[in-house]
N, C-alpha and C. Protein backbone atom coordinates (compact mmCIF):
# COMPACT_ATOMS: atom_id res chain seq x y z
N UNK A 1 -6.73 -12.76 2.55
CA UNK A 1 -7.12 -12.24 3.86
C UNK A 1 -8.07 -11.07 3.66
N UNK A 2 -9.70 -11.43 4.00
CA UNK A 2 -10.37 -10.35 3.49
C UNK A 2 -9.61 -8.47 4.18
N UNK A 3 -10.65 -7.45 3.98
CA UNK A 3 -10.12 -6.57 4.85
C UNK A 3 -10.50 -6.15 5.89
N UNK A 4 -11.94 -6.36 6.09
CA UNK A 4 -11.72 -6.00 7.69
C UNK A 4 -11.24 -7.22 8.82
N UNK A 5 -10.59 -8.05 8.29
CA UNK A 5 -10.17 -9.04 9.61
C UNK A 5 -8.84 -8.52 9.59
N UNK A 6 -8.07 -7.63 8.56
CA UNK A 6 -6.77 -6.82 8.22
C UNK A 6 -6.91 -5.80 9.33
N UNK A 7 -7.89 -5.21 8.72
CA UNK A 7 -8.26 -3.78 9.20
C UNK A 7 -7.93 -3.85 11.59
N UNK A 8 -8.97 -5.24 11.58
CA UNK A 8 -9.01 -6.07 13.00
C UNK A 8 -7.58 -5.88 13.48
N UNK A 9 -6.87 -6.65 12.69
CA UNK A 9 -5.40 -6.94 13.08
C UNK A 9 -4.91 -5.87 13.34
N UNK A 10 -4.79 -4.86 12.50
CA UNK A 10 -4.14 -3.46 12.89
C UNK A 10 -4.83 -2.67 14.03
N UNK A 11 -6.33 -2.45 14.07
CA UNK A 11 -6.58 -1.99 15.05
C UNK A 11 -6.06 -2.75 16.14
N UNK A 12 -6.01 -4.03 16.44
CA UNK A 12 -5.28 -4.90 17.94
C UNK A 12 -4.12 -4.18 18.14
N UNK A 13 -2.95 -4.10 16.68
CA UNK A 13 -1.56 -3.97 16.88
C UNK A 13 -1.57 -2.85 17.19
N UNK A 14 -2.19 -1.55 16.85
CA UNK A 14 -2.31 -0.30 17.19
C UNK A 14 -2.62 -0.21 18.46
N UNK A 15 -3.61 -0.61 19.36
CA UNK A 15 -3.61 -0.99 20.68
C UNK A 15 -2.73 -1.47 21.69
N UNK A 16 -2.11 -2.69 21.54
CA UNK A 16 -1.08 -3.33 21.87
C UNK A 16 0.30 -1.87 21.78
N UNK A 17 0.28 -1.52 20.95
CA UNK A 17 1.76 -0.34 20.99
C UNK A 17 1.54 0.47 21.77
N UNK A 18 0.04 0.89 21.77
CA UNK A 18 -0.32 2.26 22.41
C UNK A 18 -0.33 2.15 24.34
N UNK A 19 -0.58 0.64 24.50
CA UNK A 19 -1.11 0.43 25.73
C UNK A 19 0.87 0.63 26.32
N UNK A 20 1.65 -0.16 25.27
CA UNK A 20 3.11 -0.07 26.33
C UNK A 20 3.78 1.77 26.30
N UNK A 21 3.64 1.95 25.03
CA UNK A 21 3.76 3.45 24.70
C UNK A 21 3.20 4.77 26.36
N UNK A 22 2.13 3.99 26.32
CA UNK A 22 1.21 4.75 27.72
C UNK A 22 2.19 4.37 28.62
N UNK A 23 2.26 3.29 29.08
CA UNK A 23 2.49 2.66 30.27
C UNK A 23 4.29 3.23 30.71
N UNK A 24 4.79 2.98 29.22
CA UNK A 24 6.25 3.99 29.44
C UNK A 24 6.03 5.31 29.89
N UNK A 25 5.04 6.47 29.00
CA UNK A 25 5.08 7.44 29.16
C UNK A 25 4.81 8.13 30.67
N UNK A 26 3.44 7.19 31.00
CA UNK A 26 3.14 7.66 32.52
C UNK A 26 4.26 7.47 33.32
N UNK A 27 4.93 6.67 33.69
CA UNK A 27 5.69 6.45 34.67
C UNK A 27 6.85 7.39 34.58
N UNK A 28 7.36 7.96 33.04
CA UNK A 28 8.21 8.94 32.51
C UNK A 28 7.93 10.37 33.37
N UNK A 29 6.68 10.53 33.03
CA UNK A 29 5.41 11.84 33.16
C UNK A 29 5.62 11.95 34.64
N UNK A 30 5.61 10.59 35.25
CA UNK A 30 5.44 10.66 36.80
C UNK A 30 6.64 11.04 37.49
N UNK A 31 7.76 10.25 37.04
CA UNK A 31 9.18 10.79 37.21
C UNK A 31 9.64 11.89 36.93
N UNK A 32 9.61 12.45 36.19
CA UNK A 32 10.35 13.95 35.49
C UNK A 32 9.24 14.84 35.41
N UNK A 33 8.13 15.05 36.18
CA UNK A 33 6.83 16.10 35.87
C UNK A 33 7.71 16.65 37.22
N UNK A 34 7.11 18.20 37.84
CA UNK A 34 6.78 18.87 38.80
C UNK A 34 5.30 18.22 39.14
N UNK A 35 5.14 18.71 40.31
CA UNK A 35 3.83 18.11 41.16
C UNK A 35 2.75 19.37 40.26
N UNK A 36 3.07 20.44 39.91
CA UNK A 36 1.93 21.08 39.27
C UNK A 36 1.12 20.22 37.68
N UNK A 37 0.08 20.58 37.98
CA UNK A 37 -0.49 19.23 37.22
C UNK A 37 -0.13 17.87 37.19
N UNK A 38 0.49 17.72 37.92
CA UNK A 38 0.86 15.93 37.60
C UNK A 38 0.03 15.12 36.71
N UNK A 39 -1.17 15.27 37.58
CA UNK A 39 -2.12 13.97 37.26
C UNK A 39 -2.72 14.37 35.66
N UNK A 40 -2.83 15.45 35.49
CA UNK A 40 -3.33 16.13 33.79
C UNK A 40 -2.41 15.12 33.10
N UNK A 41 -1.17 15.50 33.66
CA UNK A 41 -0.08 15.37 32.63
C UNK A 41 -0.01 14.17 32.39
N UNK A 42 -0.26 12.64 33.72
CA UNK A 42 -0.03 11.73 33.21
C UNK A 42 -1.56 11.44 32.68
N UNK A 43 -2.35 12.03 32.43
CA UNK A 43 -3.31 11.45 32.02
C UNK A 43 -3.34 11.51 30.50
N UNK A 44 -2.90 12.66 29.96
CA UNK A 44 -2.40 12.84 29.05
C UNK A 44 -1.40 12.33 28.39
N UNK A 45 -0.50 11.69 28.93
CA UNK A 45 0.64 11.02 28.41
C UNK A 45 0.50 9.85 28.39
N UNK A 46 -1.11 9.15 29.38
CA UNK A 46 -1.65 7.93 28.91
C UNK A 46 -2.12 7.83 27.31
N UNK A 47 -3.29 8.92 27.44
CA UNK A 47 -4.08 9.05 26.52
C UNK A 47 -3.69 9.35 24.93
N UNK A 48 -2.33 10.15 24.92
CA UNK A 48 -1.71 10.39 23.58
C UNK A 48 -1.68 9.77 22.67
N UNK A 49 -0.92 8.65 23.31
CA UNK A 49 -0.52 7.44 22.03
C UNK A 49 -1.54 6.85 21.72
N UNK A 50 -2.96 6.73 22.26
CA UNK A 50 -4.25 6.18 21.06
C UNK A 50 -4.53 7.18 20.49
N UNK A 51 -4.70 8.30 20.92
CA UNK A 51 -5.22 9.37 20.04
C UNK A 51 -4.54 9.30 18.88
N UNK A 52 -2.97 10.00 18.94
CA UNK A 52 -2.23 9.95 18.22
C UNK A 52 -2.22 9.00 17.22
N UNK A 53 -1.70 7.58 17.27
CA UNK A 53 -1.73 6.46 16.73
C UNK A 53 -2.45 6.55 15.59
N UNK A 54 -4.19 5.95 16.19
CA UNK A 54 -5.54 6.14 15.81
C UNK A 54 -5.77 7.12 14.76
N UNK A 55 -5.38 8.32 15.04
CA UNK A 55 -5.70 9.51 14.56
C UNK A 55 -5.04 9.00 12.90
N UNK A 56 -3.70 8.86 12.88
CA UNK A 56 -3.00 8.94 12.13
C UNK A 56 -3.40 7.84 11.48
N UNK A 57 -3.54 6.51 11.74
CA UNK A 57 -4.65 5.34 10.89
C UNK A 57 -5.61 5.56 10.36
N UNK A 58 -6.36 6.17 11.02
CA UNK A 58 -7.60 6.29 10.08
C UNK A 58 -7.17 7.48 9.14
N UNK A 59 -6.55 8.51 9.25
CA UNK A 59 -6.47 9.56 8.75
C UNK A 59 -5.90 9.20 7.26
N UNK A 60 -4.67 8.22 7.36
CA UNK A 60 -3.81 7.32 6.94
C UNK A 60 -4.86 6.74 5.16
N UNK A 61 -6.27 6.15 6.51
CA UNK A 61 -6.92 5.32 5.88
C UNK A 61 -7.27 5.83 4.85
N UNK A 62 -7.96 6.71 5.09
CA UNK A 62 -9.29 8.19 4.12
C UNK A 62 -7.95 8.41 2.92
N UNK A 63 -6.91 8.58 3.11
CA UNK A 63 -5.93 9.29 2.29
C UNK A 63 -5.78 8.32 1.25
N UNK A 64 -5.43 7.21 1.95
CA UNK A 64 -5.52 5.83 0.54
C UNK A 64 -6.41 5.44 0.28
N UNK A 65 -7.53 5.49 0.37
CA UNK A 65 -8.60 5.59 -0.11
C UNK A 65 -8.61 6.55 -1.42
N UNK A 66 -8.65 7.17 -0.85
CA UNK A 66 -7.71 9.04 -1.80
C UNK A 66 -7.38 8.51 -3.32
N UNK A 67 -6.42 8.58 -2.63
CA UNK A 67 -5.30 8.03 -3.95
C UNK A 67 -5.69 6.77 -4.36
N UNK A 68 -6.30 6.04 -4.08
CA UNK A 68 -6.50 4.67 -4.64
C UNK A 68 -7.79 4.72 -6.27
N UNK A 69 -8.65 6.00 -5.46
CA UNK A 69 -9.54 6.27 -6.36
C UNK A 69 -8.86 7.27 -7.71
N UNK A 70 -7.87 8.40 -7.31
CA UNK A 70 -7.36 8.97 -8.11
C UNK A 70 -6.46 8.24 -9.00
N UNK A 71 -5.56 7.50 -8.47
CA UNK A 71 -4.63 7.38 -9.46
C UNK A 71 -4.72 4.85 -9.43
N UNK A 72 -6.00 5.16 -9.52
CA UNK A 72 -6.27 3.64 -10.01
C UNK A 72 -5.65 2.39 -9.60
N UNK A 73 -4.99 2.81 -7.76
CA UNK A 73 -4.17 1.67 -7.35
C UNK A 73 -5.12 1.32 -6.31
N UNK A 74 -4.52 0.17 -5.54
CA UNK A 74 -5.19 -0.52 -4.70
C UNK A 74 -4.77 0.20 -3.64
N UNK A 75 -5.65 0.12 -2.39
CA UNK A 75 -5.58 1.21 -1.33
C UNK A 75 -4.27 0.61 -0.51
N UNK A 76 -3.92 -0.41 -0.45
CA UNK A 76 -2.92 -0.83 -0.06
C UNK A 76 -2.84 -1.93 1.09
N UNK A 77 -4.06 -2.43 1.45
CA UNK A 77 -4.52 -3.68 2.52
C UNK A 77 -5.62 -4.48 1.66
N UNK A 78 -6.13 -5.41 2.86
CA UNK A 78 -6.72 -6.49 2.17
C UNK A 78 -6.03 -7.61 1.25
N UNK A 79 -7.15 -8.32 0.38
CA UNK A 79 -6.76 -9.41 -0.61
C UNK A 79 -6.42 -8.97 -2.14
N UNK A 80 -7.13 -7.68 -2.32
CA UNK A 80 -6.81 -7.61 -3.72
C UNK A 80 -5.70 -6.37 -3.58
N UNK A 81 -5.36 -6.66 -4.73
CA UNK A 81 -3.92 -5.29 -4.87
C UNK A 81 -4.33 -5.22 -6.61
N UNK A 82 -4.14 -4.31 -7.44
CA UNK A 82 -4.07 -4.02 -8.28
C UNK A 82 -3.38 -2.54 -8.62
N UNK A 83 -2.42 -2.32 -9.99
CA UNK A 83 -1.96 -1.60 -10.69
C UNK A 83 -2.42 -1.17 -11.86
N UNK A 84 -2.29 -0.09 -12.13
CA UNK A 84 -2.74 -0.32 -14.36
C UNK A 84 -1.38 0.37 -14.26
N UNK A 85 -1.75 -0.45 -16.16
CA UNK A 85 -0.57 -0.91 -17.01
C UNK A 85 -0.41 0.56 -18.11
N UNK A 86 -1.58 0.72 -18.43
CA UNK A 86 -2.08 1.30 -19.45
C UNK A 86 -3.56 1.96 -18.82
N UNK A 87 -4.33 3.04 -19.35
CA UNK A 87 -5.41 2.94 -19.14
C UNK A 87 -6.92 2.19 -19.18
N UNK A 88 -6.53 1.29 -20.14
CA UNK A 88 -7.57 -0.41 -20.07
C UNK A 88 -6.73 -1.33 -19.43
N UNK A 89 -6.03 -1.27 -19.01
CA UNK A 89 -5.12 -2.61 -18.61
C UNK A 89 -4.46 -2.58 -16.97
N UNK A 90 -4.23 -3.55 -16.60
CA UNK A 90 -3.93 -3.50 -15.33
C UNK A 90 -3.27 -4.98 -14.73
N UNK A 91 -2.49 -4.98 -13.77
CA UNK A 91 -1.95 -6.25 -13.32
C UNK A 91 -2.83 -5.74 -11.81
N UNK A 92 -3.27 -7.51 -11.66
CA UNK A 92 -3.88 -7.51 -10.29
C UNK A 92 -3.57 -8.92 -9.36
N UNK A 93 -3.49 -8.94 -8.70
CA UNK A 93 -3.19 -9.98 -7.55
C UNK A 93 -4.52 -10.09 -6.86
N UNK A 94 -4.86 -11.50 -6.45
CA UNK A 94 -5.97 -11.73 -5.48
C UNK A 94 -5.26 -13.06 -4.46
N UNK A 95 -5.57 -12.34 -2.96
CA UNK A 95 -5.01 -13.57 -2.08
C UNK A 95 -3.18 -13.38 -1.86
N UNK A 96 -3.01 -14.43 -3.04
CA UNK A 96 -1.29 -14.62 -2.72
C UNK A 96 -1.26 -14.14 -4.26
N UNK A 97 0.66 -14.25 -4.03
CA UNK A 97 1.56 -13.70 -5.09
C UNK A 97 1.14 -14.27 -6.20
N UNK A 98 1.13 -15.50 -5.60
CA UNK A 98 1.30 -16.46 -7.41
C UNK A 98 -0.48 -16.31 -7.68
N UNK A 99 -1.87 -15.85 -7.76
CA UNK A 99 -2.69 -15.10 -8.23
C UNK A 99 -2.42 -14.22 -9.05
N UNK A 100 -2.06 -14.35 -9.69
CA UNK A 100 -1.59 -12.27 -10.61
C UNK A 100 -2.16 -12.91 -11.73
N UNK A 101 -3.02 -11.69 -12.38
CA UNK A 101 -3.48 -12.12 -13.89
C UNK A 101 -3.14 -10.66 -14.44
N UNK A 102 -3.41 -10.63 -15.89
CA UNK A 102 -3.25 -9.28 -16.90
C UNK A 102 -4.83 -8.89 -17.14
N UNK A 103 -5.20 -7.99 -16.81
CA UNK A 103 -6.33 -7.58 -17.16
C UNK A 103 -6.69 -6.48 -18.76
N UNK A 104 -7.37 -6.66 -19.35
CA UNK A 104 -8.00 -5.68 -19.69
C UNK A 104 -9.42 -5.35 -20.48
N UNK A 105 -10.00 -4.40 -20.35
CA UNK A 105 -11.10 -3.83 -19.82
C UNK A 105 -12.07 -4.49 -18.71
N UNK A 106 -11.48 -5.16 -17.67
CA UNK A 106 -12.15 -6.08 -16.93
C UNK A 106 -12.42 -7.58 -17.13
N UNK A 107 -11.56 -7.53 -18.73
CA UNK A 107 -11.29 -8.95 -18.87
C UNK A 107 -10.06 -9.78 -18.19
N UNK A 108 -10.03 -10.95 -17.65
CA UNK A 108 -8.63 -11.58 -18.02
C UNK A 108 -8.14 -11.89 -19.22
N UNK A 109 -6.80 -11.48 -19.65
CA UNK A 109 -6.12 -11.79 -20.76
C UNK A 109 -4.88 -12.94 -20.95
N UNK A 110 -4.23 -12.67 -19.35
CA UNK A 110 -3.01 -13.91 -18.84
C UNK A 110 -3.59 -14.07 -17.73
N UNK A 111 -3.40 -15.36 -17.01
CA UNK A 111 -3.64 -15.76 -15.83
C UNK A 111 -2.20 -16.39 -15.33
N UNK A 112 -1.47 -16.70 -14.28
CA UNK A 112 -0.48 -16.88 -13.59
C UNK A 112 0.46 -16.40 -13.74
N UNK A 113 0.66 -15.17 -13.81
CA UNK A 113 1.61 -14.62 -13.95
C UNK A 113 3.07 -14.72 -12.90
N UNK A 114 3.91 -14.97 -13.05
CA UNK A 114 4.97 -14.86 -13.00
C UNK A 114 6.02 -13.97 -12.81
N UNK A 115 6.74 -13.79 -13.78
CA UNK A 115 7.21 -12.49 -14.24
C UNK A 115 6.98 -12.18 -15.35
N UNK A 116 6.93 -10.32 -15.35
CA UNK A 116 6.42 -9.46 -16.31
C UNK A 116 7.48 -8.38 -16.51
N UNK A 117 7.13 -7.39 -17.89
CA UNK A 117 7.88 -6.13 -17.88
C UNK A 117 7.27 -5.39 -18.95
N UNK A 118 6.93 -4.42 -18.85
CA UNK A 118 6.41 -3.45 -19.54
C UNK A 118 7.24 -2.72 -20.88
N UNK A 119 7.06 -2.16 -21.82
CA UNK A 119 7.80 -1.57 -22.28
C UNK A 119 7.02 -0.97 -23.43
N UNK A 120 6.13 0.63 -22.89
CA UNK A 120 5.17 1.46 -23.34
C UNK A 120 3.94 0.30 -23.35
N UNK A 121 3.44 -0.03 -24.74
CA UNK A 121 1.80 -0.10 -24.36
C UNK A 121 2.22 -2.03 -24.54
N UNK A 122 3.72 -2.70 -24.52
CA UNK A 122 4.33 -3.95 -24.84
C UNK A 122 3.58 -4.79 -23.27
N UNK A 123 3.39 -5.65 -23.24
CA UNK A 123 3.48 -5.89 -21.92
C UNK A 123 3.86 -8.02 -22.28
N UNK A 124 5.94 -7.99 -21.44
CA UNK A 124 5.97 -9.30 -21.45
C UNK A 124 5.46 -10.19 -20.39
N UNK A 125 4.70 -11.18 -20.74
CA UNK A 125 4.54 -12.14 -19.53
C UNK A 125 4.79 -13.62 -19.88
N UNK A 126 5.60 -13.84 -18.39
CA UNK A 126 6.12 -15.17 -18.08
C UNK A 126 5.15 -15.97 -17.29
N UNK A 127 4.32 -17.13 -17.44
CA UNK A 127 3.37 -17.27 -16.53
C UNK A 127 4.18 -18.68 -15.50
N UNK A 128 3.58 -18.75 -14.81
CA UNK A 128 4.28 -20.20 -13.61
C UNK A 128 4.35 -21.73 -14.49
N UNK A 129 3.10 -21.77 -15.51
CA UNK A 129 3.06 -22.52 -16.62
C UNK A 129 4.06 -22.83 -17.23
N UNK A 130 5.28 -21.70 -17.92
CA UNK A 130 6.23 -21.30 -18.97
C UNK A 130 5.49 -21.38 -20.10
N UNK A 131 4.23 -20.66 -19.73
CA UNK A 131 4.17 -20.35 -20.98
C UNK A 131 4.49 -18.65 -21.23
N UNK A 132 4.50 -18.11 -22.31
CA UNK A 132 4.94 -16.91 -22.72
C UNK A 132 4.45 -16.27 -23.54
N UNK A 133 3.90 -14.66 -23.40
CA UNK A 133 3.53 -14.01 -24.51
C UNK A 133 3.64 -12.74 -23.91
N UNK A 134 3.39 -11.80 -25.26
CA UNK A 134 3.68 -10.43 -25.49
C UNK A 134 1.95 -9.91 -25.90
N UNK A 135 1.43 -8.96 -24.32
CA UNK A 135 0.28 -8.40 -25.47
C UNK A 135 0.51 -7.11 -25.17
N UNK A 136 0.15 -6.59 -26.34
CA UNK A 136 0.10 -5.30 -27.18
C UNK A 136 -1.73 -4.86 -26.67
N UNK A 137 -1.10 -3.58 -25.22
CA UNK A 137 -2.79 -2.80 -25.08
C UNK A 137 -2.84 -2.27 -26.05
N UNK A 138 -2.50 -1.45 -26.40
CA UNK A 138 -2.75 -0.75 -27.67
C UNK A 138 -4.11 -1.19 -28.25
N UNK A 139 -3.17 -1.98 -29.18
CA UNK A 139 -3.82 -2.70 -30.07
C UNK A 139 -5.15 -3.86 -29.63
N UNK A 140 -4.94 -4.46 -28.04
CA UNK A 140 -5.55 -5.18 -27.75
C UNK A 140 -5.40 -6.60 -28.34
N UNK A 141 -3.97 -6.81 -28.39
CA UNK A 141 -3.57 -8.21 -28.99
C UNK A 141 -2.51 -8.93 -28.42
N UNK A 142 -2.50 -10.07 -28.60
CA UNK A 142 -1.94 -11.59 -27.54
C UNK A 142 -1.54 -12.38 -27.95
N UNK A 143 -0.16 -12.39 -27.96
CA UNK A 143 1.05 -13.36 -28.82
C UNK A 143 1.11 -13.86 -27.97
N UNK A 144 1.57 -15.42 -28.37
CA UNK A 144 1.79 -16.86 -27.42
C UNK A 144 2.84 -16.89 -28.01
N UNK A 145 4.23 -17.17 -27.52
CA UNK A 145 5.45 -17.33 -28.11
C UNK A 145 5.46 -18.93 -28.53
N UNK A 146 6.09 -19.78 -29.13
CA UNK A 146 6.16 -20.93 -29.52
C UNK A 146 7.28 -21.45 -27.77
N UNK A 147 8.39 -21.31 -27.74
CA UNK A 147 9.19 -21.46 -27.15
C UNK A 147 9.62 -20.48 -26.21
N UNK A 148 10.32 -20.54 -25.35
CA UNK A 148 11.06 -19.63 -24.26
C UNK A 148 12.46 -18.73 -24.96
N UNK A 149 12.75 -19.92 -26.29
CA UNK A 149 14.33 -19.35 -26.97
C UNK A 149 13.57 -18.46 -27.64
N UNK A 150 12.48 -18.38 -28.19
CA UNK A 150 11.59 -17.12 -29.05
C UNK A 150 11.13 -15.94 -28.48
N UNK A 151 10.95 -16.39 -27.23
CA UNK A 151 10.20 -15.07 -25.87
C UNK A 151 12.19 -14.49 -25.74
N UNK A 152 12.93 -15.05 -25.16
CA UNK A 152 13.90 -14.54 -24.96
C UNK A 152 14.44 -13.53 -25.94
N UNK A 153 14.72 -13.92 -27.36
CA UNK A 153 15.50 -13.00 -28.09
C UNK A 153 14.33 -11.56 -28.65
N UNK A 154 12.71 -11.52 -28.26
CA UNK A 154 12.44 -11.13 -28.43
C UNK A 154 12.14 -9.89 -26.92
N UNK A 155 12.58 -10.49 -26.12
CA UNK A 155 13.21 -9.92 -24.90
C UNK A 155 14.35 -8.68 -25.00
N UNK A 156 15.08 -9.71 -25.44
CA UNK A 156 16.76 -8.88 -26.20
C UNK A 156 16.79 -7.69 -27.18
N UNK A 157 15.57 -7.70 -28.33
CA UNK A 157 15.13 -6.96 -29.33
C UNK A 157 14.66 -5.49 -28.78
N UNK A 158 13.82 -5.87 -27.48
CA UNK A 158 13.35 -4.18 -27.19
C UNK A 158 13.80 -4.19 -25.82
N UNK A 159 14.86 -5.10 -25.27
CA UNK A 159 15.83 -4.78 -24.38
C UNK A 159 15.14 -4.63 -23.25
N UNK A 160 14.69 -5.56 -22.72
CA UNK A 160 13.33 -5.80 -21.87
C UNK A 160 13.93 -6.85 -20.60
N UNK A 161 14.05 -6.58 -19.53
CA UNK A 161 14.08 -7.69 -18.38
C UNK A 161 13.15 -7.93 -17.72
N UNK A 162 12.61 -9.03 -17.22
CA UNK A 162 11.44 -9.05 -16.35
C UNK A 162 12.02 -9.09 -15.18
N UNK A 163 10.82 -8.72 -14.62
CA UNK A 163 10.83 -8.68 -12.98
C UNK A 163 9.63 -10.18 -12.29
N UNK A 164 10.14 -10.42 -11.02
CA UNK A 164 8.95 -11.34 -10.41
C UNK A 164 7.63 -10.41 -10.42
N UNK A 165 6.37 -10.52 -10.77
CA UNK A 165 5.45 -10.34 -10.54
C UNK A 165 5.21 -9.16 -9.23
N UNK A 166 5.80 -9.36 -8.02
CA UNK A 166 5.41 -8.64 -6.50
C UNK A 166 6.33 -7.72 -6.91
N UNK A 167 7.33 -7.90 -7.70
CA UNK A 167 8.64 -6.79 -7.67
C UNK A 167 7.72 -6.00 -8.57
N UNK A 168 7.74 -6.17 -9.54
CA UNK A 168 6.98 -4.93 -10.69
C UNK A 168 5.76 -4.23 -10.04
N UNK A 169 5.13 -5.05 -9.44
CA UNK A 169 3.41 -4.40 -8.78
C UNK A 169 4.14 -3.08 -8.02
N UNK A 170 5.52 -3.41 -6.73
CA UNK A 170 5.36 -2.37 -6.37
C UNK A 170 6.25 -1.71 -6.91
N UNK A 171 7.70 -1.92 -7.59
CA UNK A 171 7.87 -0.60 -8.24
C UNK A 171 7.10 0.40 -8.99
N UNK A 172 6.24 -0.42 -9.88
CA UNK A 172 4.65 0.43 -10.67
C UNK A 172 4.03 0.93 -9.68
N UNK A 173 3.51 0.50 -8.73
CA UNK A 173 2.68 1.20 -7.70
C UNK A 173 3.45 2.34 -6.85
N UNK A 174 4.84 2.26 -6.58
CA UNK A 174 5.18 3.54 -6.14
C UNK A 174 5.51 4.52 -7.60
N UNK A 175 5.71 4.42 -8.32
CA UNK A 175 5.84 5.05 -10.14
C UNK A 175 4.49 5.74 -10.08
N UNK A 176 3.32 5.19 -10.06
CA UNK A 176 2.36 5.83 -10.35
C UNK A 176 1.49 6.54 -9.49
N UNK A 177 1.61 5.73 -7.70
CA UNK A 177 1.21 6.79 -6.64
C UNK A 177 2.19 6.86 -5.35
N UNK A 178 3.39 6.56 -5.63
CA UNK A 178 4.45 6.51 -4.53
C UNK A 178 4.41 8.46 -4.17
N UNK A 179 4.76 9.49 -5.10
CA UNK A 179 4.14 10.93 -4.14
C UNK A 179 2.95 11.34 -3.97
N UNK A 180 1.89 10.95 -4.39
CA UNK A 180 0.64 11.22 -3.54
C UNK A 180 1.04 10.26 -2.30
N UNK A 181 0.96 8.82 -2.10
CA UNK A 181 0.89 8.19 -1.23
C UNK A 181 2.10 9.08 -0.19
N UNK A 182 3.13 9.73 -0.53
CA UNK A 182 3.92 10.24 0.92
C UNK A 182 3.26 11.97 1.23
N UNK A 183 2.49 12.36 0.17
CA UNK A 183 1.76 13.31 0.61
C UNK A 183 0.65 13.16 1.09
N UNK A 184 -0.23 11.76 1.28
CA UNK A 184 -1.38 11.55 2.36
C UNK A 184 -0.59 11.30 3.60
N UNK A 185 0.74 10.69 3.88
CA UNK A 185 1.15 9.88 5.36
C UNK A 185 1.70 11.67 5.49
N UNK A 186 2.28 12.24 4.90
CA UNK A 186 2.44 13.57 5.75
C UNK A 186 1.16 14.60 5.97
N UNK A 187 0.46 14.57 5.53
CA UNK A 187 -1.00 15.18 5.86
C UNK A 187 -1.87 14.15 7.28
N UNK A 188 -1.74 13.13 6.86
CA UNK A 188 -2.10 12.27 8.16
C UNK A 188 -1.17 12.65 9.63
N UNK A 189 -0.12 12.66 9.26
CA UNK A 189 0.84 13.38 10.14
C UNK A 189 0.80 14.54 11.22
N UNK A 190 0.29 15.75 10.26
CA UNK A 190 -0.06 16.61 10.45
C UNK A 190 -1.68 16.41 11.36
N UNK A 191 -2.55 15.79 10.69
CA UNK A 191 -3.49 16.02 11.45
C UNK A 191 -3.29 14.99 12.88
N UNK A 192 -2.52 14.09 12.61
CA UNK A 192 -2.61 13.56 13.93
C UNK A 192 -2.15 14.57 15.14
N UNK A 193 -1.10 15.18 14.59
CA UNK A 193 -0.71 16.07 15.36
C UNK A 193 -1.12 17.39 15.92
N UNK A 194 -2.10 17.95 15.06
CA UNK A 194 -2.66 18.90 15.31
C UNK A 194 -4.09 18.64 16.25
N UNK A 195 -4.79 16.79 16.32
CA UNK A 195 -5.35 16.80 16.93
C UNK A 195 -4.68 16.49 18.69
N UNK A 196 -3.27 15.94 18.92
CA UNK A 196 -2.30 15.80 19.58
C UNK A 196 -2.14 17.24 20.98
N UNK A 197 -2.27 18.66 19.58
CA UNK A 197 -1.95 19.80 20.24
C UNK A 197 -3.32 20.26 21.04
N UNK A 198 -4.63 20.09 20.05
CA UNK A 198 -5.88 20.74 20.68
C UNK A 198 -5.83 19.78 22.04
N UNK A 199 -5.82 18.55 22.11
CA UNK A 199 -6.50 17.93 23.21
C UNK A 199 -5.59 18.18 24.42
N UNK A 200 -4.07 18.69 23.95
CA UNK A 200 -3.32 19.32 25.08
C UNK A 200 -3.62 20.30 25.32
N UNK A 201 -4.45 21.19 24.99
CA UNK A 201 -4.62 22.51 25.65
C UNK A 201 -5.69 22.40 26.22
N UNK A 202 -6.58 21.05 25.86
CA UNK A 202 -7.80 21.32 26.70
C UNK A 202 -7.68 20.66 28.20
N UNK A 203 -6.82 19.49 27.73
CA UNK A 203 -6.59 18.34 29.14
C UNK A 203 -5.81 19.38 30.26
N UNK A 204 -4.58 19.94 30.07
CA UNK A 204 -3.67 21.15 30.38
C UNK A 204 -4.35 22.47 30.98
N UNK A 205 -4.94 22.56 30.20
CA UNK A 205 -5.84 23.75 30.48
C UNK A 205 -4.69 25.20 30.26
N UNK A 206 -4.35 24.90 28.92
CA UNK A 206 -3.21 25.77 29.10
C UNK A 206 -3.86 26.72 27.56
């Protein structure tokens, strides 16, 4: 799903919330206001929830953007998603789940990945194939196991479980930007809100 037909979707759904969000609030605004300012107030209590919303999406946006560039993850929409493994290496997804390849330096190294598990610069992969190997970033090297009974006990040796493919992307992806990523949604937060307060003092006139 490219990203701006993503991007589309959310702006609709962001709309769609904001329009019932309004539609509650005014009639709230209209009920429980005093007659002084009324009409400010419900105009304002229309207008909030896009501001607000909006504010906080895009704000949202710029932030993962942010972090996507800093700490080498995928911004978090669209078709591609990617992690690194290592600093040459990286697991990436394109489209759907079962897409996942092993990258490194912009090469493919595994394609269908499956399930995987890391263990320092070790990286096991199970592909949808059955086939199996162990590559070593480090070194930049790519063992094909003979069998699954050979991948297994060598599993057992450095005490290694895999995970499905989507499971590892995001435990790694919150591991490597899970607190930046809750320090952009609380900064987005903030500014939504602070643009929330200016436009009440101007609509208000207070």
């Amino acid at each position: 799903m490219g990203l701006v037909f993503v991007i589309l979707i959310h702006l609709i759904g962001i709309f769609a919330l904001s329009c019932i969000i309004a539609f509650v609030a005014a009639i709230a605004t209209y009920l429980l206001s005093g007659k002084e300012k009324r009409r400010r107030k419900i105009f304002f209590s229309i207008i909030s929830p896009f501001i607000g919303l909006y504010t906080f999406y895009f704000a949202a946006g710029i932030g993962s953007i942010i972090v996507s560039y800093v700490k080498d993850v995928d911004i978090g929409t669209g078709d591609l998603w990617y992690v690194p493994l290592t600093d040459k290496c990286q697991l990436t997804f394109i489209d759907v789940d079962e897409q996942a390849f092993i990258e490194y330096n912009n090469v493919t190294v595994i394609s269908n990945v499956s399930h995987l598990q890391q263990s320092g610069s070790k990286i096991y992969v199970e592909t949808y194939e059955r086939e199996y190997f162990l590559f070593n970033a480090q070194k930049n090297k790519l063992q094909e196991f003979l069998n699954e009974n050979e991948f297994r006990n060598a599993l057992l040796t450095d005490q290694v479980t895999l995970k499905e493919a989507p499971v590892f992307y995001s435990d790694r992806r919150s591991e490597v930007a899970g607190f930046a990523l809750i320090i952009a949604g609380v900064v987005s937060l903030a500014t939504s809100l602070f643009v929330l307060h200016t436009i009440k003092k101007v609509v208000l006139k207070i």
